[in-house]
Protein backbone atom coordinates (compact mmCIF):
# COMPACT_ATOMS: atom_id res chain seq x y z
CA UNK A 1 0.00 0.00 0.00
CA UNK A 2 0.95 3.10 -0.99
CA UNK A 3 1.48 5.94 1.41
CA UNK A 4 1.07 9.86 1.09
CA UNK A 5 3.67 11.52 3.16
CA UNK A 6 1.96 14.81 4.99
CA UNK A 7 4.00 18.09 3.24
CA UNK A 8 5.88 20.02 5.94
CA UNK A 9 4.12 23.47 5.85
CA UNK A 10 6.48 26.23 7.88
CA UNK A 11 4.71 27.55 10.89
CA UNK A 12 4.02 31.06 10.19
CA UNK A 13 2.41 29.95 6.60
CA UNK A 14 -0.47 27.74 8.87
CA UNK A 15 -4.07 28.66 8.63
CA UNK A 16 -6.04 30.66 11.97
CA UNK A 17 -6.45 28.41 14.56
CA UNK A 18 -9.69 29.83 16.06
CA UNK A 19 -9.62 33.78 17.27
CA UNK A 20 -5.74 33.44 17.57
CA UNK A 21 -3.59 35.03 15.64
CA UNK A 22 -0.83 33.83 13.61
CA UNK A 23 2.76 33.32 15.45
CA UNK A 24 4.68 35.56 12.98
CA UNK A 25 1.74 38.30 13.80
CA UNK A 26 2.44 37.69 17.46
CA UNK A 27 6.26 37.81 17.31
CA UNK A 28 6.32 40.58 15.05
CA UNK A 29 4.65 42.56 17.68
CA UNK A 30 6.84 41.63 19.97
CA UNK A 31 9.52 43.02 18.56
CA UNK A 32 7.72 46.50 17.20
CA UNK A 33 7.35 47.00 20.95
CA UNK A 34 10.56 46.19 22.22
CA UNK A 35 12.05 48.56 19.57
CA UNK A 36 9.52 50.92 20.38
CA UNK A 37 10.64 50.96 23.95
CA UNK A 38 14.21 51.37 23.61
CA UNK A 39 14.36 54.07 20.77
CA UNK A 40 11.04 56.31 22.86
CA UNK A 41 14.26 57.87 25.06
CA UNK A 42 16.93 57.92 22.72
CA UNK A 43 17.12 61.54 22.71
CA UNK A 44 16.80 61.88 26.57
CA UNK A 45 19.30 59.81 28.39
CA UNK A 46 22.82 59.60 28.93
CA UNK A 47 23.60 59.77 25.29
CA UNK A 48 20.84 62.45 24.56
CA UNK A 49 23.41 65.17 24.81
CA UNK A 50 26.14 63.90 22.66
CA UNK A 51 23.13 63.07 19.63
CA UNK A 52 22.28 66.82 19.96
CA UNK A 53 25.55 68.10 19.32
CA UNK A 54 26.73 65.58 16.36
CA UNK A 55 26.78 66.53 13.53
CA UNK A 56 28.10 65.74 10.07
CA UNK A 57 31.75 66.94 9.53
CA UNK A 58 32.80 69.52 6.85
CA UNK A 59 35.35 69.67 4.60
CA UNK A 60 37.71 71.20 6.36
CA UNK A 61 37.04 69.10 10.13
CA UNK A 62 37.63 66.01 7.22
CA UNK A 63 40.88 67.16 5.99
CA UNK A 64 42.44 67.97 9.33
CA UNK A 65 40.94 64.59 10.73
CA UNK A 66 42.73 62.74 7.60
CA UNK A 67 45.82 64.56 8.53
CA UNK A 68 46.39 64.43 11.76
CA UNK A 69 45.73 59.94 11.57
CA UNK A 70 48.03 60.36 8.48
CA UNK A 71 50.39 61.97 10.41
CA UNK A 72 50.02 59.53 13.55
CA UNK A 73 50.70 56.40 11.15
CA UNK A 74 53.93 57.66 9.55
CA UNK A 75 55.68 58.67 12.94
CA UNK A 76 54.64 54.84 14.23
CA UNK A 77 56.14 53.51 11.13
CA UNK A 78 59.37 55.34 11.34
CA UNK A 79 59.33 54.42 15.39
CA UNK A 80 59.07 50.91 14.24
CA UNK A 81 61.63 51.02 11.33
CA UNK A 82 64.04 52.85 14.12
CA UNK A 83 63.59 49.98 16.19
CA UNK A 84 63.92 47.62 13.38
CA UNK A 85 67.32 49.27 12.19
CA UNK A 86 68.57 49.12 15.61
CA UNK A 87 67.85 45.62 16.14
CA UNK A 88 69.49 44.55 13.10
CA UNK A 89 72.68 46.47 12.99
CA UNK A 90 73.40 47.54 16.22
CA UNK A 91 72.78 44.23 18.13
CA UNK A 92 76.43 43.78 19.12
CA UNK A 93 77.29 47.32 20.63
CA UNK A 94 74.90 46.28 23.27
């Protein structure tokens, strides 16, 4: 005899099951609200302050920012070639 397997159908694609809703329906509300809570005094707490006064940079802030890390990484590179050099040539005056 010759069986029909039942077809898998996902859970959030199943029919109403009397007055309740769907589980997606339910867990997508849950998580509407929990955003909802946690962004409703974003502008108010600790960090409320620091969002008011950011802002996007200009030009200028940009270039100086660029700069000044440009600047940072070339005086750590030529720290660590000193330190190379030194540890390669000098190793027996020490």
């Amino acid at each position: 005899m010759i069986t029909k397997e039942k077809k898998y159908v996902p859970e959030p694609f199943r029919t109403w099951q009397g007055s309740k809703k769907m589980k997606i329906e339910t867990k997508a509300e849950e998580i509407q609200n929990t955003f909802e809570t946690r962004t409703r005094n974003l502008g108010r707490g600790k960090y409320g302050r620091i969002l008011k006064m950011a802002h996007t940079p200009t030009r200028e802030e940009y270039k100086k920012t660029c700069y000044i890390a440009a600047l940072g990484m070339i005086v750590i590179g030529a720290v660590g070639f000193a330190i190379m050099w030194v540890m390669t040539y000098l190793p027996g005056y020490f």
